[in-house]
Protein backbone atom coordinates (compact mmCIF):
# COMPACT_ATOMS: atom_id res chain seq x y z
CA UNK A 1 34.15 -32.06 -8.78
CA UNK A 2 31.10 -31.24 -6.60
CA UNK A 3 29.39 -28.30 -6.99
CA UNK A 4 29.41 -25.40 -4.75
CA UNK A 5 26.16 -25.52 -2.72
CA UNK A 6 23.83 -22.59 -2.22
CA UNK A 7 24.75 -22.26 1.14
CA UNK A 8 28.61 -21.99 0.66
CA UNK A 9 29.40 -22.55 4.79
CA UNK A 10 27.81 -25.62 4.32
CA UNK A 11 29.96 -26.91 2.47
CA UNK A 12 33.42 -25.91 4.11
CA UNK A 13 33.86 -29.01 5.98
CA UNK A 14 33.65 -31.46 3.04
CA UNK A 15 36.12 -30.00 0.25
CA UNK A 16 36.10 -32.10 -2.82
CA UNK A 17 38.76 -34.39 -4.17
CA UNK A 18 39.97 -32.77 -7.58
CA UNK A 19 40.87 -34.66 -10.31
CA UNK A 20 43.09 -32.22 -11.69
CA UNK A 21 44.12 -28.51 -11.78
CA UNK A 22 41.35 -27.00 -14.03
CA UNK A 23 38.85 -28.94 -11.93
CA UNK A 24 40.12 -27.13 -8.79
CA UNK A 25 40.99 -24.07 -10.56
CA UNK A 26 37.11 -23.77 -11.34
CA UNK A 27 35.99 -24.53 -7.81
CA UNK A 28 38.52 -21.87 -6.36
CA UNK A 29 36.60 -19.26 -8.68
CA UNK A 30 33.25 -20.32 -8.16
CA UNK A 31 33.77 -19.68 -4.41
CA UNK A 32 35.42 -16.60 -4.96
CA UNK A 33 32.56 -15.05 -6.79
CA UNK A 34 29.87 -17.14 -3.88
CA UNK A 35 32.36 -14.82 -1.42
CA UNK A 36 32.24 -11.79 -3.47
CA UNK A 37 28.34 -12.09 -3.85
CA UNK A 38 28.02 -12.73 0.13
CA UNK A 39 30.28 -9.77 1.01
CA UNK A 40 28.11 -7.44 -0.82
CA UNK A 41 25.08 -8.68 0.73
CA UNK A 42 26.91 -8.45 3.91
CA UNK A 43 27.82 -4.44 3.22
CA UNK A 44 23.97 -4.48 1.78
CA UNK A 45 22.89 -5.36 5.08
CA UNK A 46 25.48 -3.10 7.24
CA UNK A 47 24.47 -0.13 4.99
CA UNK A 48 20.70 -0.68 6.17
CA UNK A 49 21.22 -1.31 9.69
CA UNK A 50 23.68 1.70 9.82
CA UNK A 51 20.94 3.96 8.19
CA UNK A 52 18.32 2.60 11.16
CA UNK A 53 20.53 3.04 13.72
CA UNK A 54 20.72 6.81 12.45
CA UNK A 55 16.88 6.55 12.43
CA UNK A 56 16.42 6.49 8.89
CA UNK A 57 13.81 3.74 8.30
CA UNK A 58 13.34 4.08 4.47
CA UNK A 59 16.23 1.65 3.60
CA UNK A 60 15.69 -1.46 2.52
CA UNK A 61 18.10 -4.62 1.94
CA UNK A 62 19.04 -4.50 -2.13
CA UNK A 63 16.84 -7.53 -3.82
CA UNK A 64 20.57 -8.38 -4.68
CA UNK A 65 20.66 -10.09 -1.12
CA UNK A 66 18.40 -13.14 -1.82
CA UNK A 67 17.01 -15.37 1.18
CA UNK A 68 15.65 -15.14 4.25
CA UNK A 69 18.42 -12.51 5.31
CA UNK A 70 16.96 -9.95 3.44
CA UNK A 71 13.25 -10.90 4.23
CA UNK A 72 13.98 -10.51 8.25
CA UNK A 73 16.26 -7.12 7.60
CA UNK A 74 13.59 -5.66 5.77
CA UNK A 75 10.47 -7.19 7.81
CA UNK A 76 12.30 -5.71 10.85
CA UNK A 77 12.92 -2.27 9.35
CA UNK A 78 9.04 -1.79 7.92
CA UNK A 79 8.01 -3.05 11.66
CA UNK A 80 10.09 -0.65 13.35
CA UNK A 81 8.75 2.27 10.62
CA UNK A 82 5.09 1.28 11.28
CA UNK A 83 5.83 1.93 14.92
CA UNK A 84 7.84 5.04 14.45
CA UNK A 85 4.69 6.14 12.44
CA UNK A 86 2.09 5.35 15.42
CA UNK A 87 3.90 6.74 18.11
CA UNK A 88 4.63 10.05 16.40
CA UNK A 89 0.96 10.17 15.37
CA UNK A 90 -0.22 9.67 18.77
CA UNK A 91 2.51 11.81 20.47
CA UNK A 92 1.01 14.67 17.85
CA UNK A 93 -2.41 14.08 18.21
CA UNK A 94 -2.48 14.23 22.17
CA UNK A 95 0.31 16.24 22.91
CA UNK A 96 -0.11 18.94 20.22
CA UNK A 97 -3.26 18.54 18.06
CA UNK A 98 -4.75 17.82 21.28
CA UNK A 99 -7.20 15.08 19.79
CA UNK A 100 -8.35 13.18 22.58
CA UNK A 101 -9.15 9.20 22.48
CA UNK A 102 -5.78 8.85 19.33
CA UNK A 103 -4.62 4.82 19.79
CA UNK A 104 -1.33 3.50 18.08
CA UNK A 105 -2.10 0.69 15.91
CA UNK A 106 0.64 -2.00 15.21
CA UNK A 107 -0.45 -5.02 13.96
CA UNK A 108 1.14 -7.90 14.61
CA UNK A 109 3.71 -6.43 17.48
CA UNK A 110 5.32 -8.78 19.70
CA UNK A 111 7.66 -8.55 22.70
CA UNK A 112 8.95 -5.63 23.68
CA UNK A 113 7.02 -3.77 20.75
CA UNK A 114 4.01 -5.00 21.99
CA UNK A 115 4.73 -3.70 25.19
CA UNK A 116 5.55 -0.32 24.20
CA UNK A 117 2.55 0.15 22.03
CA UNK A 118 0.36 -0.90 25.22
CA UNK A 119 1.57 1.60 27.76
CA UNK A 120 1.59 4.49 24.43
CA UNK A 121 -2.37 3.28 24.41
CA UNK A 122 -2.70 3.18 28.05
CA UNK A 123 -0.77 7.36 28.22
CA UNK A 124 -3.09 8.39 25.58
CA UNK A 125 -6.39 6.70 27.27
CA UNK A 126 -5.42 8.09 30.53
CA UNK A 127 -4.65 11.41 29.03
CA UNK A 128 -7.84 11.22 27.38
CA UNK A 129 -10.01 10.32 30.59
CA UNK A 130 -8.11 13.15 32.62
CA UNK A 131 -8.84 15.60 29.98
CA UNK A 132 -12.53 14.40 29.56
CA UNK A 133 -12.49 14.77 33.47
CA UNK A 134 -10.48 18.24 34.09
CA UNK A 135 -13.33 19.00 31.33
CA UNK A 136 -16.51 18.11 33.49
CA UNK A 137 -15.46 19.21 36.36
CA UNK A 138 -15.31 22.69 34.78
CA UNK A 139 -18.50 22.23 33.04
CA UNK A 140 -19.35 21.98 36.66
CA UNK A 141 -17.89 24.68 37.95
CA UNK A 142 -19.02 27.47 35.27
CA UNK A 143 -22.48 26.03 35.59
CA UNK A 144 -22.36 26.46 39.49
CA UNK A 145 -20.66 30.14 38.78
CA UNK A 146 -23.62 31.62 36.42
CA UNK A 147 -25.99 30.06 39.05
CA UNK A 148 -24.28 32.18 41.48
CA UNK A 149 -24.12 35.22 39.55
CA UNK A 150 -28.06 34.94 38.77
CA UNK A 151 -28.72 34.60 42.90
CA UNK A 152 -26.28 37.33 43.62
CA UNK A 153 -27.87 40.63 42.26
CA UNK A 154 -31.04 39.06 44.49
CA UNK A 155 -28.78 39.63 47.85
CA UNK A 156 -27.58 42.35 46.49
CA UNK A 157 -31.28 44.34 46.23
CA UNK A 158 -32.31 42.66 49.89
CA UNK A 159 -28.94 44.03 51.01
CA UNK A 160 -29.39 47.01 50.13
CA UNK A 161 -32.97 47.14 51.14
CA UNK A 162 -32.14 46.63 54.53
CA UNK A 163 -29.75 49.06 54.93
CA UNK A 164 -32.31 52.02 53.99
């Protein structure tokens, strides 16, 4: 008898010759419970990706679920909480907090994640420079107002002067 493999697909298209019924009986069983362990896994991993696509990013795949599997379930879920994490913070800090120059920072992101983080990074910069400029340019225009006012009672007095 040949021993079930730790990959159990692998080893569908090459059934073993049994000797006799115990031999087979024994394989049938140990490939049973190599099912039973992979459905779970299976529901393991369904249970997680149900819970993100409800947006709850805490879950992780049960260390039940050994192999890579797991590892790229849960690598994906603590990427796509890092970058839950940094967009909220800079969605708070410039859109209510109103903290200017705020930056998401996800190391690592690739594809489409890196993509999104860039134009988050380029909102908040621009935001940032328009707010820095909206700020200057009223700087500007208070400085040129108390100028005014200080010139002002002057015409007033010559105004007033000429009219007596």
């Amino acid at each position: 008898m040949t021993a079930i493999h730790s990959d159990p697909l692998s080893s569908l298209s090459a059934l073993p010759k049994f000797d006799n019924t115990e031999q087979e009986l024994a394989y049938l069983r140990a490939a049973h419970h190599e099912l039973q362990v992979l459905k779970e896994q299976v529901k393991d991993v369904e249970r997680v990706c149900g819970a993100v696509a409800r947006g709850d990013l805490t879950q992780k795949v049960d260390e039940r679920c050994e192999g890579t599997l797991r590892d790229v379930v849960n690598k994906m879920v603590e990427k796509l909480g890092l970058f839950a994490r940094e967009v909220k913070k800079v969605s708070r800090e410039v859109g209510t907090e109103r903290k200017l120059g705020g930056q998401a920072q996800v190391p690592n992101a690739e594809g489409e994640w890196r993509e999104i983080t860039d134009v988050i990074n380029k909102f908040a910069s621009t935001h940032t420079s328009l707010v820095q400029n909206i700020m200057k340019v009223a700087q500007i225009l208070k400085s040129a107002l108390d100028r005014a006012r200080l010139v002002m009672p002057e015409r007033t007095k010559t105004k007033q002067t000429q009219a007596s």
